[in-house]
C-alpha atoms as a PDB file:
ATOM      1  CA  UNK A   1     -11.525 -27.632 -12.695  1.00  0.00           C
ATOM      2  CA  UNK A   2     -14.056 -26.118  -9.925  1.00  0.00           C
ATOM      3  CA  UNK A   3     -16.868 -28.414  -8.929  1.00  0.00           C
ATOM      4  CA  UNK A   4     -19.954 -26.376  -8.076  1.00  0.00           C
ATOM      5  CA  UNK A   5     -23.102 -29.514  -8.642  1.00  0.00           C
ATOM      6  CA  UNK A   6     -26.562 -28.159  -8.020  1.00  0.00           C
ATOM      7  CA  UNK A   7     -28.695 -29.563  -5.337  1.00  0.00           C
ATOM      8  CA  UNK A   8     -29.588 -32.516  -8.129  1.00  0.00           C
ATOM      9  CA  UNK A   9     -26.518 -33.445  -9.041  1.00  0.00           C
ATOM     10  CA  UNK A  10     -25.685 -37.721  -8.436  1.00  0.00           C
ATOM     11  CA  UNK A  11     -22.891 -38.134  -6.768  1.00  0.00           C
ATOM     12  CA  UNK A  12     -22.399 -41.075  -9.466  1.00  0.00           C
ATOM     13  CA  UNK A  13     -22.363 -39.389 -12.458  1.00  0.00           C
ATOM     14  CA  UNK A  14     -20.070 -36.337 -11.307  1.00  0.00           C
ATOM     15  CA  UNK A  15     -17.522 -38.929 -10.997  1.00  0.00           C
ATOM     16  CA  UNK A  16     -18.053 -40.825 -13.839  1.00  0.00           C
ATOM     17  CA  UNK A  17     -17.811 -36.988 -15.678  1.00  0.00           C
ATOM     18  CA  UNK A  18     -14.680 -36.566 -13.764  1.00  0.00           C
ATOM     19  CA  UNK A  19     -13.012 -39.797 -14.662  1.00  0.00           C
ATOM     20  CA  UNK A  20     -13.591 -39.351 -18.240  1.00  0.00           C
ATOM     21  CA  UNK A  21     -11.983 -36.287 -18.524  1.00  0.00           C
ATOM     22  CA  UNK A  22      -8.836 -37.783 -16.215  1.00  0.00           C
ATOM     23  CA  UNK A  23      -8.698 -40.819 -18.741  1.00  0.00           C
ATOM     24  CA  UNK A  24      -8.673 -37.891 -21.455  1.00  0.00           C
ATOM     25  CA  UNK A  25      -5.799 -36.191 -19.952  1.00  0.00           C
ATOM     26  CA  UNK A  26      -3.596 -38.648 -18.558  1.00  0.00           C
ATOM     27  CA  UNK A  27      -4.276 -41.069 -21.712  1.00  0.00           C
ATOM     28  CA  UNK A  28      -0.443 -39.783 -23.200  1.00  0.00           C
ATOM     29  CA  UNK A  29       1.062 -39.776 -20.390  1.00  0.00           C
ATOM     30  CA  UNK A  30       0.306 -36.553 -19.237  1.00  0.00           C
ATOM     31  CA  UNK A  31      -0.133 -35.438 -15.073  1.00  0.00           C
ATOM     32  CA  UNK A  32      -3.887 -35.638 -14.176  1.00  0.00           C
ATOM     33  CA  UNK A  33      -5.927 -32.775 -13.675  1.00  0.00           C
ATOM     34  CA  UNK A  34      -6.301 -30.288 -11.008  1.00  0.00           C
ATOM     35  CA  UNK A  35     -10.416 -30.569  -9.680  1.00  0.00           C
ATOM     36  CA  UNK A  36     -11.191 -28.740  -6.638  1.00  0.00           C
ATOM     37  CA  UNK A  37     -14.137 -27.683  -4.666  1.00  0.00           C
ATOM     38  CA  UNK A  38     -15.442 -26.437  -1.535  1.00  0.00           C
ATOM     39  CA  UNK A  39     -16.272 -28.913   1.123  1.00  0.00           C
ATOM     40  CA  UNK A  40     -15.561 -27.565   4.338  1.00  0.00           C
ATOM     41  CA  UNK A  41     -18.894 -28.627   6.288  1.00  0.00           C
ATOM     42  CA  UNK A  42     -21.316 -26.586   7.569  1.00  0.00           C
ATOM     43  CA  UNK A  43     -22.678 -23.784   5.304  1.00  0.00           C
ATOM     44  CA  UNK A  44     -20.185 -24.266   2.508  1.00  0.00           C
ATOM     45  CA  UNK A  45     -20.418 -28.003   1.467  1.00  0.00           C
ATOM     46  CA  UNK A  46     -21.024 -28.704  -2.280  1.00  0.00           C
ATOM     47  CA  UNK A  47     -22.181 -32.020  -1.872  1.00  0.00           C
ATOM     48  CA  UNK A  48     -24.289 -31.674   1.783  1.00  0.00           C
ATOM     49  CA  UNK A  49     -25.489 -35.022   2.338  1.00  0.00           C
ATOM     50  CA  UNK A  50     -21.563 -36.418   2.388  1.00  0.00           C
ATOM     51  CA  UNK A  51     -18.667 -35.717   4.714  1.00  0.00           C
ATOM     52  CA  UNK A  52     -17.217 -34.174   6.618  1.00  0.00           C
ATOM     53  CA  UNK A  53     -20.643 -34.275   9.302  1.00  0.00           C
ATOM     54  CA  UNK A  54     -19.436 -32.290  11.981  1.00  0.00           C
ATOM     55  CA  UNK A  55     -18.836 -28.692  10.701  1.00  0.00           C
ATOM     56  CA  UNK A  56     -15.723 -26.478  11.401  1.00  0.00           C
ATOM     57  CA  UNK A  57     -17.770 -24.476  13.855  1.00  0.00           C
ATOM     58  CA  UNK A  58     -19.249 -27.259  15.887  1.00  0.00           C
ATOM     59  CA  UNK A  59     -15.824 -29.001  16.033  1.00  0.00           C
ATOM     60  CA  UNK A  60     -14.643 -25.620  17.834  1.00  0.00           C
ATOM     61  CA  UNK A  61     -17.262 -25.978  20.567  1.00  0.00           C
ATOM     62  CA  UNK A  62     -17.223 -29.553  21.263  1.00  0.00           C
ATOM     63  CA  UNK A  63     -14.473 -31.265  19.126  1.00  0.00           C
ATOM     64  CA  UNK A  64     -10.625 -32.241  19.245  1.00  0.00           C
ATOM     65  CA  UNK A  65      -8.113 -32.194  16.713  1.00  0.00           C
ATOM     66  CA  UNK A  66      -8.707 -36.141  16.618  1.00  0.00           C
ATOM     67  CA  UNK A  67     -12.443 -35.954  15.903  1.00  0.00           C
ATOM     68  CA  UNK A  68     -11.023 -33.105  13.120  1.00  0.00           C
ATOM     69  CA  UNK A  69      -8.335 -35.240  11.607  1.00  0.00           C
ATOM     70  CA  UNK A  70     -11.430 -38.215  11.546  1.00  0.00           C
ATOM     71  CA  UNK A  71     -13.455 -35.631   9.372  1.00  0.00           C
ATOM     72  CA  UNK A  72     -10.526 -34.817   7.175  1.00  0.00           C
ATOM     73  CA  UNK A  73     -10.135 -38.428   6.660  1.00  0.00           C
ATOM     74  CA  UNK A  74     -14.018 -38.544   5.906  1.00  0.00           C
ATOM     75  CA  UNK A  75     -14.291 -36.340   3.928  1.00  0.00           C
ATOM     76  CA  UNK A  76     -10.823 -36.814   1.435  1.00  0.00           C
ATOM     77  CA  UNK A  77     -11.944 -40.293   1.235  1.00  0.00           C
ATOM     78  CA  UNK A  78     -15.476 -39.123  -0.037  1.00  0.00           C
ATOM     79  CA  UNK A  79     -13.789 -36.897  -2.636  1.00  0.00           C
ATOM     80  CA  UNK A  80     -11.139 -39.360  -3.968  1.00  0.00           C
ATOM     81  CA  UNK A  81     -14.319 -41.521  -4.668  1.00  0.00           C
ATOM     82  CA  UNK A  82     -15.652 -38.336  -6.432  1.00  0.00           C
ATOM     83  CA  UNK A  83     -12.676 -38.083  -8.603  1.00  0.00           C
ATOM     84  CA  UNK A  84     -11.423 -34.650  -6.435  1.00  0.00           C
ATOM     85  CA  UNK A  85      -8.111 -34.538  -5.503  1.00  0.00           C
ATOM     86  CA  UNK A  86      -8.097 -30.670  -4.234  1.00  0.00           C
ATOM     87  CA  UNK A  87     -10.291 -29.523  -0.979  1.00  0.00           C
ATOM     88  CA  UNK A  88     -10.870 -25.458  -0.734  1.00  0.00           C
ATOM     89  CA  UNK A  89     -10.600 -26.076   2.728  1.00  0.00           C
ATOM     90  CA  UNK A  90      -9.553 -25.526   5.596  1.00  0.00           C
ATOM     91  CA  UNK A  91     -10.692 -22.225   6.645  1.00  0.00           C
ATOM     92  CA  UNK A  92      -8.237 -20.779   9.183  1.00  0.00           C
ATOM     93  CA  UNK A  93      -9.110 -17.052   9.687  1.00  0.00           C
ATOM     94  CA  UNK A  94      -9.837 -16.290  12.945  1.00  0.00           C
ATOM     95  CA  UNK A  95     -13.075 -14.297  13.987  1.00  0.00           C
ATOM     96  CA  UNK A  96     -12.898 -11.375  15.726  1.00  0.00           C
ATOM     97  CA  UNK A  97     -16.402 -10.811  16.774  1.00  0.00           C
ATOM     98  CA  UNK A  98     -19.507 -12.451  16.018  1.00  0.00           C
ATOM     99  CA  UNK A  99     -20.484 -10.382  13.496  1.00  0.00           C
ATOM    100  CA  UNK A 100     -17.528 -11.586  11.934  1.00  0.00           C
ATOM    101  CA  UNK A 101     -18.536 -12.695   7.936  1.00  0.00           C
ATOM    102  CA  UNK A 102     -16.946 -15.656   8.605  1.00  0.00           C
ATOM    103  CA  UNK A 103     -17.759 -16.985  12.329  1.00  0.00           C
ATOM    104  CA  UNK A 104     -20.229 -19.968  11.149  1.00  0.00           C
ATOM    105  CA  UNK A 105     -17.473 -21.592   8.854  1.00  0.00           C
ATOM    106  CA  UNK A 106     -14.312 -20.991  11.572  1.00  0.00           C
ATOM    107  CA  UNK A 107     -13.118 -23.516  13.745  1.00  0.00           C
ATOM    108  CA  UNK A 108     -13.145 -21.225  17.001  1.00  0.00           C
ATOM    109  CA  UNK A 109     -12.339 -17.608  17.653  1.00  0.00           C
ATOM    110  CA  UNK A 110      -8.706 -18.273  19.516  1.00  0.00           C
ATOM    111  CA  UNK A 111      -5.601 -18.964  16.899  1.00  0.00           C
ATOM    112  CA  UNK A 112      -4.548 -22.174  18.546  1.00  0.00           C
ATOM    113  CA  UNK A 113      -7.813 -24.272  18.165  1.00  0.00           C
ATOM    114  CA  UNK A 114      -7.867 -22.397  14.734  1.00  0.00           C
ATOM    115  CA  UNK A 115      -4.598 -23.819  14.070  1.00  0.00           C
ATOM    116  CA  UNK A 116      -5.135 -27.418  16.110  1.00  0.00           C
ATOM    117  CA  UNK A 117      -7.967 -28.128  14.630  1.00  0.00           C
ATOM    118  CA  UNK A 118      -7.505 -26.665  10.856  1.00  0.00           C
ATOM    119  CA  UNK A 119      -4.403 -28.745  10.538  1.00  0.00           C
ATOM    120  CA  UNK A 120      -5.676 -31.877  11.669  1.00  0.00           C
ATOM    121  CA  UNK A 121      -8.744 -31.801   9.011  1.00  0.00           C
ATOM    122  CA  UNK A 122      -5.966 -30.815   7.111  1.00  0.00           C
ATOM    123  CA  UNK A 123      -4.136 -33.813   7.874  1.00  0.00           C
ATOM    124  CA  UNK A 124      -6.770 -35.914   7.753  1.00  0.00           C
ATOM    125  CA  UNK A 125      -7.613 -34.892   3.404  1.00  0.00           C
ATOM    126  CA  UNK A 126      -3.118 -35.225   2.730  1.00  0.00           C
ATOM    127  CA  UNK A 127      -3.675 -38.971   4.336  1.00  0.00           C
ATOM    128  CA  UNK A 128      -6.314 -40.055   1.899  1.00  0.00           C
ATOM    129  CA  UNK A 129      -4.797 -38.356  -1.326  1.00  0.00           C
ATOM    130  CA  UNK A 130      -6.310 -34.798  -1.165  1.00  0.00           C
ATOM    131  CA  UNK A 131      -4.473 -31.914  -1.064  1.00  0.00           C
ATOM    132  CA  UNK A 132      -5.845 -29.233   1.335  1.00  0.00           C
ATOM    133  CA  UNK A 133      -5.228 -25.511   0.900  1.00  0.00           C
ATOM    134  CA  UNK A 134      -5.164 -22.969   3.449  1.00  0.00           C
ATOM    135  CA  UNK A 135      -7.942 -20.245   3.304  1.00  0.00           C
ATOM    136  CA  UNK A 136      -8.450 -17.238   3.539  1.00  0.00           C
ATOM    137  CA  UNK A 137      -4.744 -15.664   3.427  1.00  0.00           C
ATOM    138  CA  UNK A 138      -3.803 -12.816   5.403  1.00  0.00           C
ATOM    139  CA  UNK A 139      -7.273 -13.911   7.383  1.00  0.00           C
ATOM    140  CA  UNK A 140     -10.500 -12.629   6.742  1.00  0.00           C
ATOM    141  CA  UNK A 141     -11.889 -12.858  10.655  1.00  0.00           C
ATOM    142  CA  UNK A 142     -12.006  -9.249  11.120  1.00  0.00           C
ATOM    143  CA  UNK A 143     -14.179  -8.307   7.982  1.00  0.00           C
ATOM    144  CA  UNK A 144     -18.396  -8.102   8.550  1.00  0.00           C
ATOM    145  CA  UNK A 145     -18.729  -8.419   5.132  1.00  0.00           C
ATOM    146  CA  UNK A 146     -19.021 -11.119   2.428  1.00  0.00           C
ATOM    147  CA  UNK A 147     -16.040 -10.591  -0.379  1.00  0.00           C
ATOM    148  CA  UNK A 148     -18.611 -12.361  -2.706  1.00  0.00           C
ATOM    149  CA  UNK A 149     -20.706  -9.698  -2.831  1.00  0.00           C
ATOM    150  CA  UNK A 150     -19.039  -5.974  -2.028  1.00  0.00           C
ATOM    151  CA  UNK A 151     -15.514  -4.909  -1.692  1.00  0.00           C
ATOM    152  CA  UNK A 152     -14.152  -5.329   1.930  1.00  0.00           C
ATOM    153  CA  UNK A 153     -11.237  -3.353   3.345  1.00  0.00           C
ATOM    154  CA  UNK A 154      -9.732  -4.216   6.899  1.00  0.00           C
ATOM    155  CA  UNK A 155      -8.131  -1.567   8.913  1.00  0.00           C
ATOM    156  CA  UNK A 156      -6.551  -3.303  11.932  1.00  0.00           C
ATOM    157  CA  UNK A 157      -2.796  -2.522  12.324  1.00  0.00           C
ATOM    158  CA  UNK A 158      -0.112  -5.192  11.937  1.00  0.00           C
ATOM    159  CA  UNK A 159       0.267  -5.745  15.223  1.00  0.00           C
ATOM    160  CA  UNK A 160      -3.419  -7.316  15.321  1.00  0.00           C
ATOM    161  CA  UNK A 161      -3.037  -8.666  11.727  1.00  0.00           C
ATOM    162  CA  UNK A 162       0.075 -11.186  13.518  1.00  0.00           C
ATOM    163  CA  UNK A 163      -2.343 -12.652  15.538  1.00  0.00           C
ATOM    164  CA  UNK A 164      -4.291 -13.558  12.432  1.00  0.00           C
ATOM    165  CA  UNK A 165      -1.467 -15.067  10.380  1.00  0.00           C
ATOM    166  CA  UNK A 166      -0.577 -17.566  13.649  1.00  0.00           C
ATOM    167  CA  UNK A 167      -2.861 -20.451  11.977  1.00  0.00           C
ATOM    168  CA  UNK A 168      -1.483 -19.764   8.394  1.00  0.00           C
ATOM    169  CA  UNK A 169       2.155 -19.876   9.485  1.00  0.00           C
ATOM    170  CA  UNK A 170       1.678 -23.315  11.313  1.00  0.00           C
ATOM    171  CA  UNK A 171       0.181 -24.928   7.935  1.00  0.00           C
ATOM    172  CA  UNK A 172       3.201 -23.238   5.663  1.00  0.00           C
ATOM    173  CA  UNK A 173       5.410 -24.851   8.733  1.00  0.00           C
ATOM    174  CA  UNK A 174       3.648 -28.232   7.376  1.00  0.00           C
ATOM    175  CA  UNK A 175       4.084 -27.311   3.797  1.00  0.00           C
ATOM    176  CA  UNK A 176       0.316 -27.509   2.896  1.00  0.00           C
ATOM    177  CA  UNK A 177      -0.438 -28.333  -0.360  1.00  0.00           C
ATOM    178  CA  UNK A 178      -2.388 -24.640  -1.249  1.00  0.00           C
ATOM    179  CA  UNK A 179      -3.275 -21.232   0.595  1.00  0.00           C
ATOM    180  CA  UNK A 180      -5.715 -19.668  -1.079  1.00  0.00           C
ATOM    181  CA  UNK A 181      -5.125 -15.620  -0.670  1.00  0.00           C
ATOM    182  CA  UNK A 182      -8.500 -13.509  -0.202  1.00  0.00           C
ATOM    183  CA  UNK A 183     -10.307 -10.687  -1.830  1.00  0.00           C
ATOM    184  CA  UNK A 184     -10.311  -8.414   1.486  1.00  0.00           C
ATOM    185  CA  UNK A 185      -8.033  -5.075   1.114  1.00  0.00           C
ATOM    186  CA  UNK A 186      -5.758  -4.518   4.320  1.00  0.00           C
ATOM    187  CA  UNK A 187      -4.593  -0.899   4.937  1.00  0.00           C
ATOM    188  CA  UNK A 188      -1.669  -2.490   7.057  1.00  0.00           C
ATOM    189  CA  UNK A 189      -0.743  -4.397   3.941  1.00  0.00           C
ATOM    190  CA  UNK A 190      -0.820  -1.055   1.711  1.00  0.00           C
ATOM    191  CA  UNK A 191      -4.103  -0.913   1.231  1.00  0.00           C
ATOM    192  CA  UNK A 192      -5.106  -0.094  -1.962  1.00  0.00           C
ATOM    193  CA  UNK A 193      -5.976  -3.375  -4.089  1.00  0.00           C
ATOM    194  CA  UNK A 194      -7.335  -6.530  -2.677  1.00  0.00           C
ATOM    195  CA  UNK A 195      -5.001  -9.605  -1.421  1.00  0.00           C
ATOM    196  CA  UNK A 196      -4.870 -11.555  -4.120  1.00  0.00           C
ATOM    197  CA  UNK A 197      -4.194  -8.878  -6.515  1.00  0.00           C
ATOM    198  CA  UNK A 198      -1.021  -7.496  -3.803  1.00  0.00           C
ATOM    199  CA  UNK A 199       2.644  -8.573  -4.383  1.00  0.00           C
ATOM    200  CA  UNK A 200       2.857  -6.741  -1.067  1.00  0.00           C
ATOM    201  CA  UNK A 201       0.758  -9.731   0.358  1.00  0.00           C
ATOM    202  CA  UNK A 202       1.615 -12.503  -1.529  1.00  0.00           C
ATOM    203  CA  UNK A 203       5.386 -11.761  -2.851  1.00  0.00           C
ATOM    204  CA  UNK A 204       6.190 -10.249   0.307  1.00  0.00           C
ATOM    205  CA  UNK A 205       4.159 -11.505   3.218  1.00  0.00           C
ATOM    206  CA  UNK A 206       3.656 -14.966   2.179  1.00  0.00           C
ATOM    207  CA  UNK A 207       6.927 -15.624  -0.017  1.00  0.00           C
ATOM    208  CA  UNK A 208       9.428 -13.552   1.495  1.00  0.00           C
ATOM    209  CA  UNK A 209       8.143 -13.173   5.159  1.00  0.00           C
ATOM    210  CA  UNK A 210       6.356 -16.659   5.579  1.00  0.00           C
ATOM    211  CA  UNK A 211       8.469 -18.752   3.615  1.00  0.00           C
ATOM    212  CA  UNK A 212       5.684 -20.369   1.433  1.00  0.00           C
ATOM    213  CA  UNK A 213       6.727 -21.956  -1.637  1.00  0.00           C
ATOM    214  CA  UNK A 214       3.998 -23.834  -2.684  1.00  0.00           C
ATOM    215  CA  UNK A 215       0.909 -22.884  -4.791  1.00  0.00           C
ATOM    216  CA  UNK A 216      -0.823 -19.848  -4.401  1.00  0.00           C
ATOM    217  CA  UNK A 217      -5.028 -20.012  -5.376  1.00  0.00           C
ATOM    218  CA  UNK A 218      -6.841 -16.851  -5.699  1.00  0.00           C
ATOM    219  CA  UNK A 219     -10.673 -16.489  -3.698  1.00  0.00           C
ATOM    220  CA  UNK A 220     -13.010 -15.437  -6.483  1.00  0.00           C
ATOM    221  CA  UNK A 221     -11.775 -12.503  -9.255  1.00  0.00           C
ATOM    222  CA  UNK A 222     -15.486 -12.642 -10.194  1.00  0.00           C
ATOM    223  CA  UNK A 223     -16.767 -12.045  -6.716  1.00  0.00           C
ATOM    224  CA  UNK A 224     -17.752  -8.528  -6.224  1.00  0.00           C
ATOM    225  CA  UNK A 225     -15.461  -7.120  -3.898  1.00  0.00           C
ATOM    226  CA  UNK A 226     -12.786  -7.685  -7.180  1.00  0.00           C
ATOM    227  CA  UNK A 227     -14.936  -7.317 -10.624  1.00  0.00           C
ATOM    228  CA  UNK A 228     -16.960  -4.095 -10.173  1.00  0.00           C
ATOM    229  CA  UNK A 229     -13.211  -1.711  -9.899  1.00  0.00           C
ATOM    230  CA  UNK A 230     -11.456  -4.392 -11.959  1.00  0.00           C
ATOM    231  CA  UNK A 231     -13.277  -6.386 -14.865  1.00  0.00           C
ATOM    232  CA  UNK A 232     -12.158 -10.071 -14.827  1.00  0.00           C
ATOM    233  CA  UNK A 233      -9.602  -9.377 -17.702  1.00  0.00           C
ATOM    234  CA  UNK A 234      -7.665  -6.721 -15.259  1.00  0.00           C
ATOM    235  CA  UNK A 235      -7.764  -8.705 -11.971  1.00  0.00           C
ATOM    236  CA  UNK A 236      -6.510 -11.671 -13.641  1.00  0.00           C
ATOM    237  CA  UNK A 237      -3.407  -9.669 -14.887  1.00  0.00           C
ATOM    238  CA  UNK A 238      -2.673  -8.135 -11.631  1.00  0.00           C
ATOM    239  CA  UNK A 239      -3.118 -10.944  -9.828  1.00  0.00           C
ATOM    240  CA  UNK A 240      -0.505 -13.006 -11.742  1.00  0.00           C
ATOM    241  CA  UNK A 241       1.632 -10.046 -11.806  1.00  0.00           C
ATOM    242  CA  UNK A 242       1.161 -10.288  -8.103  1.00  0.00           C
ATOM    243  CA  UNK A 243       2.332 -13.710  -8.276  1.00  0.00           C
ATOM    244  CA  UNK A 244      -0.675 -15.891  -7.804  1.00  0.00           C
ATOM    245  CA  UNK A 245      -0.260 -19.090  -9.563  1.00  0.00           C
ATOM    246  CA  UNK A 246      -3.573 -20.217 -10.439  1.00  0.00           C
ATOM    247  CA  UNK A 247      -6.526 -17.721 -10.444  1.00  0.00           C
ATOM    248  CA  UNK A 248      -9.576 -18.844  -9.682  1.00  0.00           C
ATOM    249  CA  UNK A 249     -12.953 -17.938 -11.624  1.00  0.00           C
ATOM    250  CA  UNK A 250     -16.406 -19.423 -10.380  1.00  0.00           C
ATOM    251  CA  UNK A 251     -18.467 -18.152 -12.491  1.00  0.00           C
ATOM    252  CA  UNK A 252     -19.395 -18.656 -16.063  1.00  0.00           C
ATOM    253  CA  UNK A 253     -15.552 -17.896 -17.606  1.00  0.00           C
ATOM    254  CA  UNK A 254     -14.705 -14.469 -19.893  1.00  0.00           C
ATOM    255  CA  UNK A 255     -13.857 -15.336 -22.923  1.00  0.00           C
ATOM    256  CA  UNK A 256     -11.263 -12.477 -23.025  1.00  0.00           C
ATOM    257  CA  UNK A 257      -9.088 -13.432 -19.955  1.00  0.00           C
ATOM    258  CA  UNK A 258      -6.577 -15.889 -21.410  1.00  0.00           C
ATOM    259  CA  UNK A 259      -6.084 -13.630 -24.404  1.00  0.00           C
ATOM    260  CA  UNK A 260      -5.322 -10.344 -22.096  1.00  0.00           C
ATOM    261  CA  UNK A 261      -3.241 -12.271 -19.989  1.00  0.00           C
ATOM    262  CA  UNK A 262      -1.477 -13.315 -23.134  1.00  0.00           C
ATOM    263  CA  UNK A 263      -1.193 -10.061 -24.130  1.00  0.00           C
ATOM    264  CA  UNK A 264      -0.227  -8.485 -20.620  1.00  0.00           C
ATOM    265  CA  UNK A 265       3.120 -11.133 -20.496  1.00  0.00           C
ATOM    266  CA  UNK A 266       3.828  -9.911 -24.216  1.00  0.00           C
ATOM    267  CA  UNK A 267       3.805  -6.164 -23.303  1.00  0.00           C
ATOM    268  CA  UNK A 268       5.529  -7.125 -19.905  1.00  0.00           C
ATOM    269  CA  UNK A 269       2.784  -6.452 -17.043  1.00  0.00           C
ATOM    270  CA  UNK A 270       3.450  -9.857 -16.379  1.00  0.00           C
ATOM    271  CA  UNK A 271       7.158 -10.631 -15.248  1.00  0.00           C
ATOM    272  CA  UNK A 272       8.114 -14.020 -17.639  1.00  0.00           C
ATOM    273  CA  UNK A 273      10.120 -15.299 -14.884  1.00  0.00           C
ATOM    274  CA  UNK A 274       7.823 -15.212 -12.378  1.00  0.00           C
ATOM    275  CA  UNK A 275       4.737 -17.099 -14.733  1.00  0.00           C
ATOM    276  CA  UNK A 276       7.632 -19.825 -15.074  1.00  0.00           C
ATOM    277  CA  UNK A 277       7.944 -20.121 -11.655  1.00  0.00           C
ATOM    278  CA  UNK A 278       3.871 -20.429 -11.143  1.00  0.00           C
ATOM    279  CA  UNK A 279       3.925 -22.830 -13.673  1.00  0.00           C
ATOM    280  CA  UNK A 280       6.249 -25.048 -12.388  1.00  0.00           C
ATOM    281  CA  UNK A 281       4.793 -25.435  -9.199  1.00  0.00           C
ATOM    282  CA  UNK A 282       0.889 -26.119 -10.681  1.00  0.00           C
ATOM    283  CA  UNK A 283       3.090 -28.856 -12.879  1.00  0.00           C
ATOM    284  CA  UNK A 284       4.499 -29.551  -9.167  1.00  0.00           C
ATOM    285  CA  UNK A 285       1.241 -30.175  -7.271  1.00  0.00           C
ATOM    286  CA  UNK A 286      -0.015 -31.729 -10.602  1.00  0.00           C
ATOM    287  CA  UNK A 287       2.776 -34.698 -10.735  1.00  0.00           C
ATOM    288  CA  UNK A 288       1.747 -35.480  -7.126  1.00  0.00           C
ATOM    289  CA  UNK A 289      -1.982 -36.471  -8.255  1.00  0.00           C
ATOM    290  CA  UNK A 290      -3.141 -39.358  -9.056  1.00  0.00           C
ATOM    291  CA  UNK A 291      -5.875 -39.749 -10.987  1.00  0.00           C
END
């Protein structure tokens, strides 16, 4: 589950809602469910009256990794109450300029307080239950514009794109629990389709390169930079083909996804060993949930 309340929503009855469906799941003994949502601070904070108060950005200009790892604890304490046990958050891509599309939600514009502080508000959601997941894979701090809304292709060479990747490799280093891969296209990367639908990225950057064996979380397949070339049906296919593990919709679902991706592992788009392997690590991250 995705969590997106309106600016109505009680915070008291979205977790009564979410611990209904928990007792539902778990009732045979099953794992408890996956619900995740986006409370990073500043402009992208579902519920903005809650934690964390200080956002990424203003930690970068005044804060320390402690007064991070304090809003990580904040704010993972906050969502455990809420029945989440999955933050979209942290951001770690690095800004290159200030027209960067992503400058207001970044920690800073220099890799190491990127890092420094990401991991400790990392930290800080792991210590009270919540798993935090790395965003947004291979960086999206050199791209002026918004993935939600048009198609975004970055043209920096590798050697640039390194610099980048320095905050992602730390959290793989601390075996975060997620890293969600982005929607941007990378010409460095082979250009062509966007991250999250590239086996160059993920399989070989991320897997092979990085080491990262955890789970892999698409950005948006319904965002625009993905569903005006693709349809939903098509970037869901190629993105587990890719080898995402789960794929991430937040909008209103297609009804034909599951069935084409059903149909795309019986024709053999999709490899069958490699949707074994992304289902045993969602069952993975799952077993480590409590609900």
């Amino acid at each position: 589950m995705i969590l997106f309340p309106d600016s109505s929503a009680v915070t008291e009855d979205v977790a009564g809602e979410i611990d209904l469906l928990q007792r539902s799941a778990t009732s045979g003994g099953g794992p408890p469910l996956i619900v995740a949502i986006d409370q990073e601070g500043g402009p992208v904070k579902r519920f903005v009256e809650e934690a964390p108060s200080t956002s990424p950005y203003e930690l970068g200009r005044s804060g320390t990794p402690a007064d991070a790892l304090l809003e990580g604890r904040a704010t993972g304490n906050f969502l455990r109450k809420l029945g989440a046990n999955v933050d979209l958050a942290p951001v770690l891509d690095v800004p290159s300029s200030p027209d960067s599309v992503i400058s207001f939600r970044a920690f800073g514009t220099d890799p190491l307080t990127v890092e420094r502080l990401g991991l400790a508000f990392a930290r800080g959601l792991e210590l009270e239950g919540v798993v935090a997941t790395a965003k947004h894979f291979p960086g999206l701090g050199r791209s002026v514009l918004n993935t939600d809304l048009s198609p975004s292709e970055i043209n920096a060479p590798r050697s640039e794109l390194e610099r980048d990747l320095a905050p992602f490799e730390a959290a793989i280093e601390e075996d975060i629990g997620m890293v969600m891969v982005g929607v941007a296209t990378y010409a460095a990367y082979g250009g062509g389709e966007p991250a999250a639908l590239s086996p160059v990225v993920i399989q070989g950057l991320l897997r092979d390169q990085l080491g990262y064996d955890g789970v892999v979380i698409t950005d948006d397949l319904g965002a625009g930079g993905v569903s005006a070339e693709y349809g939903a049906t098509g970037a869901a296919i190629a993105a587990a083909a890719a080898g995402a593990d789960l794929l991430l919709f937040a909008g209103e679902p297609d009804p034909q996804v599951v069935p084409g991706l059903v149909r795309a592992v019986e024709r053999g788009r999709i490899d069958l060993g490699l949707l074994r392997e992304s289902c045993a690590r969602i069952v993975g991250l799952r077993d480590t949930l409590e609900a």
